[in-house]
N, C-alpha and C. Protein backbone atom coordinates (compact mmCIF):
# COMPACT_ATOMS: atom_id res chain seq x y z
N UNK A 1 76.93 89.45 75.67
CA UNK A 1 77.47 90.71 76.15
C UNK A 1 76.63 91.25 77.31
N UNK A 2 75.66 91.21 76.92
CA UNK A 2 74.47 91.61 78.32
C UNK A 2 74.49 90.92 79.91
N UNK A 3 74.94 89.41 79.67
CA UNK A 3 75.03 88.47 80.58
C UNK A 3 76.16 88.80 81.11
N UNK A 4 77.18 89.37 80.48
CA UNK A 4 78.83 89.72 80.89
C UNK A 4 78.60 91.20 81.62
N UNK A 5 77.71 91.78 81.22
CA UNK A 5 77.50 93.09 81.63
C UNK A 5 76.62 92.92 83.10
N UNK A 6 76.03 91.80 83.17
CA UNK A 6 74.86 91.63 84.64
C UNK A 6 75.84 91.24 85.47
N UNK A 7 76.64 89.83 84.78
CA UNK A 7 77.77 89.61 85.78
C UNK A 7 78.92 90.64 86.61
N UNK A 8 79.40 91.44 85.72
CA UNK A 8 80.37 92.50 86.34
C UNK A 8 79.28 93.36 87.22
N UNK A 9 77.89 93.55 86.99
CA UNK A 9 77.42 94.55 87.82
C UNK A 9 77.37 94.06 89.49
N UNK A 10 77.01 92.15 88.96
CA UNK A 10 77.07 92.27 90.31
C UNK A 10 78.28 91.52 91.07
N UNK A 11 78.96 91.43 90.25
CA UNK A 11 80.32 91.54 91.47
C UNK A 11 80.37 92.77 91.60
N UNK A 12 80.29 93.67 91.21
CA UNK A 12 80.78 95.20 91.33
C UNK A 12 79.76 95.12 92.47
N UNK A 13 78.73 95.01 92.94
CA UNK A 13 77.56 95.14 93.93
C UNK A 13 78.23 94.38 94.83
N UNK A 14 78.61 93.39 94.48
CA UNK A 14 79.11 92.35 96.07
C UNK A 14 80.38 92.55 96.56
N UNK A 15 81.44 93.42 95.36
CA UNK A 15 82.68 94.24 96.00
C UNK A 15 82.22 95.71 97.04
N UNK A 16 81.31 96.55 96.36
CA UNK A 16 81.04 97.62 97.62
C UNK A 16 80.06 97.54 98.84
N UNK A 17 79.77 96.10 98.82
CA UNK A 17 78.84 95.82 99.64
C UNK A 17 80.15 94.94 100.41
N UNK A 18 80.79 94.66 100.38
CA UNK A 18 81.97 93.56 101.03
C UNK A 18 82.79 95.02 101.59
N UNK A 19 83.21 95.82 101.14
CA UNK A 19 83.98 97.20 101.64
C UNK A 19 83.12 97.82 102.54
N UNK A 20 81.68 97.50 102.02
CA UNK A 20 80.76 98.33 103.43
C UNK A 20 80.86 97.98 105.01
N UNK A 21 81.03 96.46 105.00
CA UNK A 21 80.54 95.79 105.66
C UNK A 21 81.97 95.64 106.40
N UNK A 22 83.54 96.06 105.49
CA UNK A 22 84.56 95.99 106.32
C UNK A 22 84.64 97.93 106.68
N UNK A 23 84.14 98.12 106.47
CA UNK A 23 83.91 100.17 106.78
C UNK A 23 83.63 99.92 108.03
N UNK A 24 82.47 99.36 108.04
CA UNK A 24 81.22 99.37 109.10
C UNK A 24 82.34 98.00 111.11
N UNK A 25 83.04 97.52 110.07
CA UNK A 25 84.05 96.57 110.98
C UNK A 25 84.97 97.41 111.63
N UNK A 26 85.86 98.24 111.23
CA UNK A 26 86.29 99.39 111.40
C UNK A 26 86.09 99.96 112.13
N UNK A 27 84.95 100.91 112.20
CA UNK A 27 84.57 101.52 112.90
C UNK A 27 84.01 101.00 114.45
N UNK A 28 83.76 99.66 114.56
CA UNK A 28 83.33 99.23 115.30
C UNK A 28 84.71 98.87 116.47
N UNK A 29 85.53 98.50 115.81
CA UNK A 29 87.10 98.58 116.20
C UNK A 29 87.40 99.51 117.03
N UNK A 30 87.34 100.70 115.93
CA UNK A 30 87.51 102.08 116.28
C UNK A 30 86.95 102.32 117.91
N UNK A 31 85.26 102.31 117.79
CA UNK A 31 84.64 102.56 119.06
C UNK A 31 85.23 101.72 120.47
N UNK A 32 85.72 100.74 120.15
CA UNK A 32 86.32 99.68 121.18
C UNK A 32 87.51 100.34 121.86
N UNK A 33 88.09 100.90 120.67
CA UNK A 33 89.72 101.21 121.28
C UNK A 33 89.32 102.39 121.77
N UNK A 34 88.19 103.05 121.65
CA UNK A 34 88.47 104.91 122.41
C UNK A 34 87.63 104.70 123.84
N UNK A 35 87.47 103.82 124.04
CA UNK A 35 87.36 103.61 125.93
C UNK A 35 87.55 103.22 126.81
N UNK A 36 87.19 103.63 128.22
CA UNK A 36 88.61 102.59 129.21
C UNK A 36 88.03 101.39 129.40
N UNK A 37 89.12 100.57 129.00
CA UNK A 37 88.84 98.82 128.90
C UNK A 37 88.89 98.13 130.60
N UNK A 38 87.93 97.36 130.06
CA UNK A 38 88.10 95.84 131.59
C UNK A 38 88.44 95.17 130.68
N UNK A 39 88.56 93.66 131.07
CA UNK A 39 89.00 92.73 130.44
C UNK A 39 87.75 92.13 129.71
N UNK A 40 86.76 92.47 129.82
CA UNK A 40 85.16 91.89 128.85
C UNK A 40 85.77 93.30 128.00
N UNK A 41 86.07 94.02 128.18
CA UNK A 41 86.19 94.90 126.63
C UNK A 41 87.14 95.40 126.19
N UNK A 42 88.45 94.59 126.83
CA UNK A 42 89.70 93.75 125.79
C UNK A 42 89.13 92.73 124.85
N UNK A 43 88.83 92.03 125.39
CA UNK A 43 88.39 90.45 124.65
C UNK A 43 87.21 91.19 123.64
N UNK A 44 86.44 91.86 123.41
CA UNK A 44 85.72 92.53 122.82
C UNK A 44 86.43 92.96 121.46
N UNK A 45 87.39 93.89 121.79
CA UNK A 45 88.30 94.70 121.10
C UNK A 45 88.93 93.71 120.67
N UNK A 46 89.56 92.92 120.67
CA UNK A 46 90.36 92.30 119.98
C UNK A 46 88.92 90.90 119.25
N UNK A 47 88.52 90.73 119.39
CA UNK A 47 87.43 90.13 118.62
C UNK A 47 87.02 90.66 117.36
N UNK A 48 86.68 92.50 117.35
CA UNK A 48 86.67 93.22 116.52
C UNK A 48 87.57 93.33 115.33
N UNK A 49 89.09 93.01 116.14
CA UNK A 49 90.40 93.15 115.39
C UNK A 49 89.60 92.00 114.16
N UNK A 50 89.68 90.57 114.67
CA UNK A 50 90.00 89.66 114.18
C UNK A 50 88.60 89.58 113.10
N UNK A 51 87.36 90.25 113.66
CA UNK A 51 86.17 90.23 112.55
C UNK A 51 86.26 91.42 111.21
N UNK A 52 87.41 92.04 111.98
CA UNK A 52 87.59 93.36 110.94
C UNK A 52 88.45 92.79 110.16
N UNK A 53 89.19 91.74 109.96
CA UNK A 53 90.44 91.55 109.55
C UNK A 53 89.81 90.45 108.71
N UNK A 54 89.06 89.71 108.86
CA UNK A 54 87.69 88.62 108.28
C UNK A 54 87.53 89.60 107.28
N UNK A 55 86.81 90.38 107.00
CA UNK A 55 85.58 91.21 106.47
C UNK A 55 87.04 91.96 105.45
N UNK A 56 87.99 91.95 106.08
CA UNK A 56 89.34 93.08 105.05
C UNK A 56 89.61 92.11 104.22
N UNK A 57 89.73 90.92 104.20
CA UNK A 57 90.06 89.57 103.27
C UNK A 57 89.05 89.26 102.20
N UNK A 58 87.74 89.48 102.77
CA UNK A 58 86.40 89.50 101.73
C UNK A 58 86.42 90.10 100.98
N UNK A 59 86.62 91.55 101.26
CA UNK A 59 86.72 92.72 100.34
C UNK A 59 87.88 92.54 99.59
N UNK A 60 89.26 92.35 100.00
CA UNK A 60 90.00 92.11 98.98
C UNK A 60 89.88 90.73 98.22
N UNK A 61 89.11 89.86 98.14
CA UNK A 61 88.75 88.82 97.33
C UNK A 61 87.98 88.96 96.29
N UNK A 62 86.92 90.14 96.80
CA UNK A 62 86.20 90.77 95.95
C UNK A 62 86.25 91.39 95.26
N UNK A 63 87.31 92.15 95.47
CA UNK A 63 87.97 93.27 94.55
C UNK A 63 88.97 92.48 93.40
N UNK A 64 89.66 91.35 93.92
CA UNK A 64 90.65 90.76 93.09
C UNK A 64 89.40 90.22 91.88
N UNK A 65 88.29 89.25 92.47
CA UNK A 65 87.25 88.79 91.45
C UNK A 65 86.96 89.72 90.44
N UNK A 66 86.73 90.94 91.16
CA UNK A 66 86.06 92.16 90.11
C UNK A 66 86.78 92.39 88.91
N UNK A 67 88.44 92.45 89.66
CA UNK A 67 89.29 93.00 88.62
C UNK A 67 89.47 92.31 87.50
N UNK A 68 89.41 90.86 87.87
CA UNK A 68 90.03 89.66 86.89
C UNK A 68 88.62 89.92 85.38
N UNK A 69 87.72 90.18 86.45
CA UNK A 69 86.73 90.43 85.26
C UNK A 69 86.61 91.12 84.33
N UNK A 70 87.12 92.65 85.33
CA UNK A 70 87.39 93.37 84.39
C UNK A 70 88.55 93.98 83.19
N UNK A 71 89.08 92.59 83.20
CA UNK A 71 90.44 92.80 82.78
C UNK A 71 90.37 91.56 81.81
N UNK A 72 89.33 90.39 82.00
CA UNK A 72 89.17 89.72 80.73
C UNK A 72 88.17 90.64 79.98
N UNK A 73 87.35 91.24 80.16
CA UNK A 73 86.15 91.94 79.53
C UNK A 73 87.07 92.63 78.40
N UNK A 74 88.21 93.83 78.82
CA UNK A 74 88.28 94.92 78.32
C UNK A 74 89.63 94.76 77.41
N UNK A 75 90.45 93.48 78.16
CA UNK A 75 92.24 92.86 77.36
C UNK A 75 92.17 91.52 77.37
N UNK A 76 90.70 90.78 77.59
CA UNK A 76 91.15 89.09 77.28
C UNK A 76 92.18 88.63 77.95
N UNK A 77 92.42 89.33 79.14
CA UNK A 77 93.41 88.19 79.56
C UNK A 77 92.90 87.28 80.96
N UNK A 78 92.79 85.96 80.72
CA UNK A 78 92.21 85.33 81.30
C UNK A 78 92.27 85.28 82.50
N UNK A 79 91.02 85.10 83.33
CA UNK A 79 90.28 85.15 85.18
C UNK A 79 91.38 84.28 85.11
């Protein structure tokens, strides 16, 4: 039970650390699109798109892992 309890903590740690890291993608997005672009910061901006969109897939992988866990833990129904 303890070992089941370390495990969920740290997916739970590597799900809000995977959401940080697509927060932090985001925003970086964000800063791209609110200035006037050349074409080095088109290609920039859309780089962002595609690392933010990386990092949105992590987090939801992470979150799906978390859940499965927490859903054999609490109803046995199997990862």
């Amino acid at each position: 039970m303890e070992n089941d309890d370390k495990r969920l903590d740290e997916m739970q740690s590597a799900y809000k650390a995977a959401v940080d890291a697509w927060v932090g993608a985001i925003r970086e997005e964000e800063a791209l699109a609110s200035v006037n672009h050349s074409v080095a910061e088109v290609d920039r901006w859309e780089h962002a798109h595609f690392h933010e969109e990386d990092l949105r897939n992590k987090a939801k992988a992470a979150k799906k892992e978390y859940e499965a866990a927490l859903r054999f833990k609490f109803f046995k129904i199997p990862e």
